[in-house]
N, C-alpha and C. Protein backbone atom coordinates (compact mmCIF):
# COMPACT_ATOMS: atom_id res chain seq x y z
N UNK A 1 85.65 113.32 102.30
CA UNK A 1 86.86 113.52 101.50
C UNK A 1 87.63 112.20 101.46
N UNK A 2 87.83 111.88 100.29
CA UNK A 2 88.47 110.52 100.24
C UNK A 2 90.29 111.08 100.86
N UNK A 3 90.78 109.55 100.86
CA UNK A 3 92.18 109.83 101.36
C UNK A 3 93.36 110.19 100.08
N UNK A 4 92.87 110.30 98.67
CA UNK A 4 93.74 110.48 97.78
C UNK A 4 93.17 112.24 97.59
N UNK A 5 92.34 112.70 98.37
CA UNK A 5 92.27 113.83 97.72
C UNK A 5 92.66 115.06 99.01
N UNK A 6 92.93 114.38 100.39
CA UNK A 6 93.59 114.55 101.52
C UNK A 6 95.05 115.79 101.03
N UNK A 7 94.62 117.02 102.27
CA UNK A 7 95.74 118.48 101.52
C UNK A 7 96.67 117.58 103.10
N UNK A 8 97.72 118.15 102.84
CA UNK A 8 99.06 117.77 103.62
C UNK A 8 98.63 118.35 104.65
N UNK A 9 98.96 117.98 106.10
CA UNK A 9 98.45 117.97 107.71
C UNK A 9 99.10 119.01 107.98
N UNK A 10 100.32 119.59 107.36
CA UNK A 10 101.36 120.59 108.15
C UNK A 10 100.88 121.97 108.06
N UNK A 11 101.11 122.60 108.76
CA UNK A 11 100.90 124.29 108.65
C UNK A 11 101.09 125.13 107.36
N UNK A 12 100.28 125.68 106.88
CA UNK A 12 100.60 126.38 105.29
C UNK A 12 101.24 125.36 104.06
N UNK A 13 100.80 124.52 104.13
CA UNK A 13 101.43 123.57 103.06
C UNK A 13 100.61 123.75 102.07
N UNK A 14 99.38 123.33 102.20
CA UNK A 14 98.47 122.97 100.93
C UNK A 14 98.62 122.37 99.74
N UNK A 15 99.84 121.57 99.89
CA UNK A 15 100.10 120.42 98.94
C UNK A 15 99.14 119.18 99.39
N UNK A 16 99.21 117.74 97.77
CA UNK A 16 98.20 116.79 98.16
C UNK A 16 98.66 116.22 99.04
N UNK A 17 98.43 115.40 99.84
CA UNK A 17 98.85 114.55 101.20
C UNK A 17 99.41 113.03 100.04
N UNK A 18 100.94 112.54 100.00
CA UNK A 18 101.08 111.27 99.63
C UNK A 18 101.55 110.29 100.61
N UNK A 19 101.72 110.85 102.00
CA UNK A 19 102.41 109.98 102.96
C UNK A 19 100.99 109.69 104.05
N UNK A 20 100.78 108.60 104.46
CA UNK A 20 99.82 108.57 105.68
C UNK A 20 100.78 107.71 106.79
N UNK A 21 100.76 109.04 107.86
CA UNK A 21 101.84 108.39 108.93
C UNK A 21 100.99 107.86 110.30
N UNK A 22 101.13 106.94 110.46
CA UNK A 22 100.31 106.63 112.04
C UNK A 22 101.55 106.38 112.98
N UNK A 23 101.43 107.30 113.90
CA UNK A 23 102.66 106.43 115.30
C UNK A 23 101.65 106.17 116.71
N UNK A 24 102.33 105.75 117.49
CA UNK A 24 101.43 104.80 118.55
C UNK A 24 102.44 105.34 119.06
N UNK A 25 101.95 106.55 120.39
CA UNK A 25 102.53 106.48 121.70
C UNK A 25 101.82 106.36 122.76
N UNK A 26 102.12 105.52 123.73
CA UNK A 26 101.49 105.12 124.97
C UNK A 26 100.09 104.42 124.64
N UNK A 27 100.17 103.70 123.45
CA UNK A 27 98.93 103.04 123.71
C UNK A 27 97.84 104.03 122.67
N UNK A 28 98.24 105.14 122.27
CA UNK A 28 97.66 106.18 121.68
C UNK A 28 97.80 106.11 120.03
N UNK A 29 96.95 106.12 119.16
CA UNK A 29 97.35 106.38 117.69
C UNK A 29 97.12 107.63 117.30
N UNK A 30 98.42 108.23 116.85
CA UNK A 30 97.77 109.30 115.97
C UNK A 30 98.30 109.39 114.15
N UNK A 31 97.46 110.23 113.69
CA UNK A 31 97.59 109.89 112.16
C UNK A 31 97.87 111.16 111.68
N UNK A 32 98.32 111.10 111.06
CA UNK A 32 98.53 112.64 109.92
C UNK A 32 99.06 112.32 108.57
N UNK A 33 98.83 112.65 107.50
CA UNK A 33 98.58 113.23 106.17
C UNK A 33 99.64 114.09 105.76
N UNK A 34 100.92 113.46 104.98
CA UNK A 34 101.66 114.59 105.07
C UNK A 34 101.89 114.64 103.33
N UNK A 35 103.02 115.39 102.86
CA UNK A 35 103.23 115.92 101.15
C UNK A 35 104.71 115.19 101.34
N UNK A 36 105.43 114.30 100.86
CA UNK A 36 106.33 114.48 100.61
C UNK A 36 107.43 115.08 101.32
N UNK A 37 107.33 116.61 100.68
CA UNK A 37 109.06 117.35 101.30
C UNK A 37 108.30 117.29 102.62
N UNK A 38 107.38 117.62 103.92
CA UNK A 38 107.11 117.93 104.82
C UNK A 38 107.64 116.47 105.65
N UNK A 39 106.96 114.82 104.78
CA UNK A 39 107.29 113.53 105.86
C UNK A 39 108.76 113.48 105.18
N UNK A 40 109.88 114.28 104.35
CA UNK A 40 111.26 113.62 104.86
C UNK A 40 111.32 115.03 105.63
N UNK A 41 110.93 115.76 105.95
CA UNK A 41 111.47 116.78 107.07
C UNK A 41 111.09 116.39 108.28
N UNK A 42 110.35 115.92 108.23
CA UNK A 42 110.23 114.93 109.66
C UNK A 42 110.72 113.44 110.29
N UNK A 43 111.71 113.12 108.79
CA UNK A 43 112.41 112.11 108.98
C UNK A 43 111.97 110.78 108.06
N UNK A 44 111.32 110.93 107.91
CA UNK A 44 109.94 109.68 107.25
C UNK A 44 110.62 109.68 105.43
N UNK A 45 111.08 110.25 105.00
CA UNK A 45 111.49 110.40 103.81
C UNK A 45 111.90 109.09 103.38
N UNK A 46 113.28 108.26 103.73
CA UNK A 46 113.65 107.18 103.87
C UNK A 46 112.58 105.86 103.05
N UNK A 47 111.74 105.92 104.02
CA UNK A 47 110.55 105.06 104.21
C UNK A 47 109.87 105.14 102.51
N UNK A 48 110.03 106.10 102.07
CA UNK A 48 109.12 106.65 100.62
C UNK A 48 109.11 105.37 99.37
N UNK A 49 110.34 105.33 99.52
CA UNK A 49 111.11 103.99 98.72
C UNK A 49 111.95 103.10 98.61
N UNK A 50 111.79 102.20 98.08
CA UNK A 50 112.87 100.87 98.78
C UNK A 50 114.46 101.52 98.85
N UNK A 51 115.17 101.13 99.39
CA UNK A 51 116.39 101.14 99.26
C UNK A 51 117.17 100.85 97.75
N UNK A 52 117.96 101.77 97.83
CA UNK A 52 118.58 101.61 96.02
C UNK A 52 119.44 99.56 96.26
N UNK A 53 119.96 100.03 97.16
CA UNK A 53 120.48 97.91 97.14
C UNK A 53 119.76 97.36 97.03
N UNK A 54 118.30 97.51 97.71
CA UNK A 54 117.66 96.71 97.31
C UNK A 54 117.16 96.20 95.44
N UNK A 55 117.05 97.61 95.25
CA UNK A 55 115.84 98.07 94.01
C UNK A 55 117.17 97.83 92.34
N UNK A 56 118.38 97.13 92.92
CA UNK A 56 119.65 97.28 92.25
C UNK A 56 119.38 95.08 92.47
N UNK A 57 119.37 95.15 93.63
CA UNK A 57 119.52 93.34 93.84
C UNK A 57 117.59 92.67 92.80
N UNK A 58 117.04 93.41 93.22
CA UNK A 58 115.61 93.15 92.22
C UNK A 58 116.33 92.91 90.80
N UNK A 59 116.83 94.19 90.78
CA UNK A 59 116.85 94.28 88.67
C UNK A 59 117.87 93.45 88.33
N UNK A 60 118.61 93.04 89.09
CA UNK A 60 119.88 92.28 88.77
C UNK A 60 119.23 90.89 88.51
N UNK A 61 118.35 90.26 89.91
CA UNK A 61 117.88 88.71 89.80
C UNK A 61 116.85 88.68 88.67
N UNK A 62 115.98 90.09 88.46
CA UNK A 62 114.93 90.03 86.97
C UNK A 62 115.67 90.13 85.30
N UNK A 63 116.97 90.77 85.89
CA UNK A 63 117.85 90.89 84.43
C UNK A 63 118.26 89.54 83.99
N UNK A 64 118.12 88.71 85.39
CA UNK A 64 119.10 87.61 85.09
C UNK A 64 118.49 85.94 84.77
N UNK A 65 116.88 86.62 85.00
CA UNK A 65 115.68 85.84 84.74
C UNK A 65 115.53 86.14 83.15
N UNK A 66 115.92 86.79 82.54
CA UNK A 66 115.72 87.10 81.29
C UNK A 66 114.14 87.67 81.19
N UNK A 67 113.63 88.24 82.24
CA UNK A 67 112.13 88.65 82.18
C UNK A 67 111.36 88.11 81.52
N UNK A 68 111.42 86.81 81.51
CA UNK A 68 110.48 85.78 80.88
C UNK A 68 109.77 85.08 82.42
N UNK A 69 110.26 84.73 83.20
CA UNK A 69 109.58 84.27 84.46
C UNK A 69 108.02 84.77 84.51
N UNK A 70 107.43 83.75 84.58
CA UNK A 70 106.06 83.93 84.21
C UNK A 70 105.14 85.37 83.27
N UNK A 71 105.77 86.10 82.23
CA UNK A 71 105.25 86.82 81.60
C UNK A 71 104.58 88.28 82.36
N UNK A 72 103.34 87.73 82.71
CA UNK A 72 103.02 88.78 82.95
C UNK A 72 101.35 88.63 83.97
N UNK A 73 100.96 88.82 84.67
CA UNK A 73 100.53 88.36 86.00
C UNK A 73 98.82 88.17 85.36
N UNK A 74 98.07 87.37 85.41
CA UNK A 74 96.70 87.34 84.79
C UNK A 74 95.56 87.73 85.43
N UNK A 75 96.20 88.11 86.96
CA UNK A 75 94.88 88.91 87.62
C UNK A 75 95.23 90.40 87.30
N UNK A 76 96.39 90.99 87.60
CA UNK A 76 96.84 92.55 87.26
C UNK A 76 97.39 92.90 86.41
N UNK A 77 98.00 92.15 85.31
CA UNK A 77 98.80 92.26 84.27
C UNK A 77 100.17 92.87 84.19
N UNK A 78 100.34 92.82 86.00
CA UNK A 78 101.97 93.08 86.06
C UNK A 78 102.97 92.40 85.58
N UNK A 79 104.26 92.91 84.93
CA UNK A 79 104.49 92.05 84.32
C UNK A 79 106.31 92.40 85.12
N UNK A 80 107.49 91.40 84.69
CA UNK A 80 108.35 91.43 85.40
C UNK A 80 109.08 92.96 85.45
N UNK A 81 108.82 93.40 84.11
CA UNK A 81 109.72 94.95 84.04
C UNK A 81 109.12 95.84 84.72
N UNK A 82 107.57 95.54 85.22
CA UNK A 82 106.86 96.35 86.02
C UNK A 82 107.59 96.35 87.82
N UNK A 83 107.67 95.33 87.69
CA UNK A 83 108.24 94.34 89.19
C UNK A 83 109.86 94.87 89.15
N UNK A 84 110.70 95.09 88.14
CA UNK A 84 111.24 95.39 87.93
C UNK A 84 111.94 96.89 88.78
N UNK A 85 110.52 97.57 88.38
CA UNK A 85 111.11 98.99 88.19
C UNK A 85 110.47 99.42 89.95
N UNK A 86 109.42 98.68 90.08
CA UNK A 86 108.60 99.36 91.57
C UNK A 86 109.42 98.69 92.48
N UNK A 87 110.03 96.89 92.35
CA UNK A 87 110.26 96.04 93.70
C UNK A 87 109.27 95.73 94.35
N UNK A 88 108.06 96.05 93.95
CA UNK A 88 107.07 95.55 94.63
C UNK A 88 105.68 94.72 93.87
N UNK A 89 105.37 93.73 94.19
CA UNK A 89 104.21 92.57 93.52
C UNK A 89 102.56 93.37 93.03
N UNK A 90 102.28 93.50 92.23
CA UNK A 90 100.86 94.08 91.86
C UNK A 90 100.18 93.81 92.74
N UNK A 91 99.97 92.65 93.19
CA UNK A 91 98.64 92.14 93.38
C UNK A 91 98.91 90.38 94.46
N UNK A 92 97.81 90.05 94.88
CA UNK A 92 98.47 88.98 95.36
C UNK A 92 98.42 87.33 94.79
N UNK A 93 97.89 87.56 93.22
CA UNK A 93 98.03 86.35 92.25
C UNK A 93 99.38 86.76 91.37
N UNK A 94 100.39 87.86 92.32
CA UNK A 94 101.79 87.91 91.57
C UNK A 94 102.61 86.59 92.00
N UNK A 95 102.23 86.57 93.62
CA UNK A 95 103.24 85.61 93.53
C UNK A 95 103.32 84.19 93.31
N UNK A 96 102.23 83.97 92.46
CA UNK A 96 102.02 82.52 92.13
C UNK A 96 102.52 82.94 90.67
N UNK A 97 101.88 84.16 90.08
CA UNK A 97 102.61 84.05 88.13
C UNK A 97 104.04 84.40 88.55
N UNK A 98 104.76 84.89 89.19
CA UNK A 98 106.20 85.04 89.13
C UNK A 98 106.79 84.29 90.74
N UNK A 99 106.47 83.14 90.59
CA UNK A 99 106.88 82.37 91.79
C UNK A 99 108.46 81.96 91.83
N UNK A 100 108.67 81.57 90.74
CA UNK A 100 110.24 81.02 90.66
C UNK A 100 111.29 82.70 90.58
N UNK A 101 110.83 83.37 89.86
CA UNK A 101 111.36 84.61 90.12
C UNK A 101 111.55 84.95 91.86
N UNK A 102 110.52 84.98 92.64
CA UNK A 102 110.64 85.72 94.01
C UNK A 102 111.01 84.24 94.43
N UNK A 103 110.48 83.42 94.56
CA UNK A 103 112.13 82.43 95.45
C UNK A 103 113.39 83.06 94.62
N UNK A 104 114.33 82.81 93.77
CA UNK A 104 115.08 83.23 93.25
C UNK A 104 115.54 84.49 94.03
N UNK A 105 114.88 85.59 94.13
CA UNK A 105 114.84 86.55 94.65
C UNK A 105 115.17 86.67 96.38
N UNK A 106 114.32 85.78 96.57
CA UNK A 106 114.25 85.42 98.66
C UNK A 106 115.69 85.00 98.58
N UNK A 107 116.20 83.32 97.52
CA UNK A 107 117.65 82.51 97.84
C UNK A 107 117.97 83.99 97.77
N UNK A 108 118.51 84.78 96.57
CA UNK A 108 119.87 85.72 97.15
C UNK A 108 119.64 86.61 98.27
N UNK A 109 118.59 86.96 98.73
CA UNK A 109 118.46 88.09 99.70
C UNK A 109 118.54 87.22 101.12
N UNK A 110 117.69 86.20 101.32
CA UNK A 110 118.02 85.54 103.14
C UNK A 110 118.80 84.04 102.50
N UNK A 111 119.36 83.62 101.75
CA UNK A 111 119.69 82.74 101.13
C UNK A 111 119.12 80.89 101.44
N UNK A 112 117.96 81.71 101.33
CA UNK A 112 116.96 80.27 101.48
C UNK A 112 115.10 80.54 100.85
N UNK A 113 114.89 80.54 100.43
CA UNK A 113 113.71 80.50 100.13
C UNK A 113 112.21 79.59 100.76
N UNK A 114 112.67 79.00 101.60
CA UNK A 114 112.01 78.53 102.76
C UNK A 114 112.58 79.33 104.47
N UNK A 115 111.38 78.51 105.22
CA UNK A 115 111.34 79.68 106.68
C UNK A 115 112.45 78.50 107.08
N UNK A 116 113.59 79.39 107.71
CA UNK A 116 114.77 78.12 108.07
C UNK A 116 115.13 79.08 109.59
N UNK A 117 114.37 79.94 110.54
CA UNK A 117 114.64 80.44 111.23
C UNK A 117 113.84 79.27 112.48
N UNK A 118 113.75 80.38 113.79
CA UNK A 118 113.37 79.65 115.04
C UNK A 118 111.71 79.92 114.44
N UNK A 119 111.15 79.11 115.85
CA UNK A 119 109.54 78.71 115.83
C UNK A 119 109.08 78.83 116.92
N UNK A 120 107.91 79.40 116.42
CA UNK A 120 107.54 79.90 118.06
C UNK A 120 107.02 79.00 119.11
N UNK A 121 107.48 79.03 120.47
CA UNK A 121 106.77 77.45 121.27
C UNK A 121 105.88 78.10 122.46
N UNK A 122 104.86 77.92 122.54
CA UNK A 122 104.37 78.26 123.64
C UNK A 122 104.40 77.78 124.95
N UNK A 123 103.90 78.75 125.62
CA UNK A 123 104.56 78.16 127.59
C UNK A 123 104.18 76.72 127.57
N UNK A 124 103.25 76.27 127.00
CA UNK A 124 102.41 74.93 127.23
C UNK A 124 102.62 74.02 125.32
N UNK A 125 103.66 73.27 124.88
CA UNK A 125 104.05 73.02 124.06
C UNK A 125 103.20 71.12 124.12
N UNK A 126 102.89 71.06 125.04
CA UNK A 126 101.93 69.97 124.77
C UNK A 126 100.98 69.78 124.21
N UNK A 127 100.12 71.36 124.52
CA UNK A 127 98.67 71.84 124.07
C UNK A 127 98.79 72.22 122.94
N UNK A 128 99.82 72.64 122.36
CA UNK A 128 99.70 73.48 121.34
C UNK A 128 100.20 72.78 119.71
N UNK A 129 98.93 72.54 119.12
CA UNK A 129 98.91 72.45 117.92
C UNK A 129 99.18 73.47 116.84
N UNK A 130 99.79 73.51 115.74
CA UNK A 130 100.24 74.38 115.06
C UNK A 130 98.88 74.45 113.41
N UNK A 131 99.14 75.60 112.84
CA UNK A 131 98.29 75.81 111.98
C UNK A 131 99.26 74.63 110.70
N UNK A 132 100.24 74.71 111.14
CA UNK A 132 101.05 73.82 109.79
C UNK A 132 100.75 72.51 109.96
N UNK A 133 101.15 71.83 111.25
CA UNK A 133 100.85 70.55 111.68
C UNK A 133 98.69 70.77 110.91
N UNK A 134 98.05 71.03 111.35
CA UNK A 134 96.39 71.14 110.37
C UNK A 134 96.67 70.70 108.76
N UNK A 135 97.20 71.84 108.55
CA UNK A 135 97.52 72.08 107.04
C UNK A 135 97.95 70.85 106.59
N UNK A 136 99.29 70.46 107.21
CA UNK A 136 99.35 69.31 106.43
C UNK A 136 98.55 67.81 105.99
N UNK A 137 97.65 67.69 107.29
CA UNK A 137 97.27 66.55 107.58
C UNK A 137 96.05 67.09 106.58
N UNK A 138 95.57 67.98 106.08
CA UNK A 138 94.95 68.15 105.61
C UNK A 138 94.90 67.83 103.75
N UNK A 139 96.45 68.43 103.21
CA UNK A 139 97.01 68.16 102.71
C UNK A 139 96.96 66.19 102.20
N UNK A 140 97.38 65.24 103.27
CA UNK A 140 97.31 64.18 103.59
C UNK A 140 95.99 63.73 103.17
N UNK A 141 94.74 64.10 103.67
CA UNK A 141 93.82 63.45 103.78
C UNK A 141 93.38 63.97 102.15
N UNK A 142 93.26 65.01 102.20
CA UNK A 142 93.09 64.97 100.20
C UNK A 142 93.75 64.70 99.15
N UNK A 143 94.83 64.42 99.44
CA UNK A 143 95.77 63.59 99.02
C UNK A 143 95.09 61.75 98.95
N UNK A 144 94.80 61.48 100.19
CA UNK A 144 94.32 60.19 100.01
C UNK A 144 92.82 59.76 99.23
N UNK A 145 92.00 60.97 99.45
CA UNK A 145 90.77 60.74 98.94
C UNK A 145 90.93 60.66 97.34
N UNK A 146 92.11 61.64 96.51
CA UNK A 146 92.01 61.45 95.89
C UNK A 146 92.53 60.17 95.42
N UNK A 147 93.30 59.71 95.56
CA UNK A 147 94.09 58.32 95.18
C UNK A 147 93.09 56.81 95.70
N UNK A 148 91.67 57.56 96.63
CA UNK A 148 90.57 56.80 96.79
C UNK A 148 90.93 55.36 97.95
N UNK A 149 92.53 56.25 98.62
CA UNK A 149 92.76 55.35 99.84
C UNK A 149 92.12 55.91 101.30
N UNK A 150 91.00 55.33 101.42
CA UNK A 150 89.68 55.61 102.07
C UNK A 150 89.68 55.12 103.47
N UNK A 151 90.74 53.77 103.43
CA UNK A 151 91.29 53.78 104.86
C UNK A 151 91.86 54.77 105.89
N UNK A 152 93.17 55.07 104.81
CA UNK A 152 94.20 55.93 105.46
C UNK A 152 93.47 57.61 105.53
N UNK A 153 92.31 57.99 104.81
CA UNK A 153 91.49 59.18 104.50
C UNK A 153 90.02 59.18 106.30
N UNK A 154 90.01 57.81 106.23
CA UNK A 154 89.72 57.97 107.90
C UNK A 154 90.50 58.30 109.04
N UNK A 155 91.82 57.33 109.03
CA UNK A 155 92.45 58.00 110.12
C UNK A 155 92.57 59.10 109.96
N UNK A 156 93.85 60.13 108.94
CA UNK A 156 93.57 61.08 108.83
C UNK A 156 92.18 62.18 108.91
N UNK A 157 91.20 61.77 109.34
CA UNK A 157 90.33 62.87 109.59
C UNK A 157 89.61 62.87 111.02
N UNK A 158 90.50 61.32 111.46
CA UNK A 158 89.89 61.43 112.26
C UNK A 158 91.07 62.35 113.56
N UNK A 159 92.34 62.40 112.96
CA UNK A 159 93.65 62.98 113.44
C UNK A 159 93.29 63.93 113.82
N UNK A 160 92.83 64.88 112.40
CA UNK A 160 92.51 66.30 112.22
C UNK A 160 91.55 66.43 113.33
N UNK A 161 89.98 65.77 113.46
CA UNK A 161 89.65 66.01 114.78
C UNK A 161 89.57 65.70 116.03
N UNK A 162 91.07 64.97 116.32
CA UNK A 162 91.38 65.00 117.32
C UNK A 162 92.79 66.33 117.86
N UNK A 163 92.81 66.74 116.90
CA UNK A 163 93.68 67.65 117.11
C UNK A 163 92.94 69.17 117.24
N UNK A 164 92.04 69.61 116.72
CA UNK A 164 90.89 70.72 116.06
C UNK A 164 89.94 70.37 117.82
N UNK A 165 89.59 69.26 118.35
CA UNK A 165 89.45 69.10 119.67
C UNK A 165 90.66 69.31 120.68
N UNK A 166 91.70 69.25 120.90
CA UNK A 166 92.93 70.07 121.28
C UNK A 166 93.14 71.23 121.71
N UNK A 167 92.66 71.66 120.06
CA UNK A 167 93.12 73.33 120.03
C UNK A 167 92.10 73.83 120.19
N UNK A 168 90.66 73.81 120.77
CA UNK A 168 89.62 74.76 120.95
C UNK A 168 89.26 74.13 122.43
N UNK A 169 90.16 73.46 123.15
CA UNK A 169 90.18 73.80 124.61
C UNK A 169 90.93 74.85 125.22
């Protein structure tokens, strides 16, 4: 039985199942299948859909995009009034066709559109190379190959594996 054709977990319900709830106690998962009216009678209701502030701050920053921000998405064909109405991205080549839209979106909601919070350091901050610190140098070194500066495309790789030797001790 697939999970869209799943009857609701509760006693005498026999409605379709649209909620799948997993909670973890003690280390334990359990799952159940519920309808709707049964997961907000158990509290879970909430959870169903975004918050109206939220789903009010969406339509406001897409009203105010003039729903032209990238048209309309070319892997799913979501388009902003779709984004609009759910608050939520089709697919995950949305957020490259409506990129300036969701920064736009991030500035008014955490009012930054970059990560401007803490970072995580581990007990041993000597050892520890970061996936960004990679990325960039990586960044760097194809950066140089292309511009065919073949010097600076050695050090840089040779950075990368001295660092990639680092992090797999």
């Amino acid at each position: 039985m697939s999970e869209a054709d799943r009857s609701c977990d509760s006693a005498d319900c026999g409605n379709r199942a649209t909620v799948h709830l997993t909670q973890v106690v003690d280390n334990q998962a359990s799952t159940q299948y519920l309808c709707k009216a049964c997961a907000e009678a158990k509290g879970v209701g909430p959870l169903l859909a975004p918050e109206k502030a939220v789903m009010d701050l969406v339509s406001h920053v897409v009203d105010g995009a003039g729903g032209r921000e990238g048209g309309a998405c070319d892997f799913c064909g979501q388009t902003t009034a779709d984004f609009k109405e759910s608050g939520r991205m089709g697919c995950p080549e949305c957020y490259t066709s409506f990129e300036t839209l969701s920064r736009r979106l991030l500035r008014r909601i955490h009012g930054s559109s970059e990560h401007v919070g803490k970072v995580y350091v581990p007990p041993d901050p000597e050892g520890f190379v970061s996936g960004r610190q990679l990325a960039d140098l990586g960044r760097r070194l194809e950066r140089a190959i292309k511009t065919e500066d073949f010097e600076r495309a050695a050090v840089l790789r040779d950075q990368i594996r001295g660092l990639d030797a680092a992090r797999s001790r």
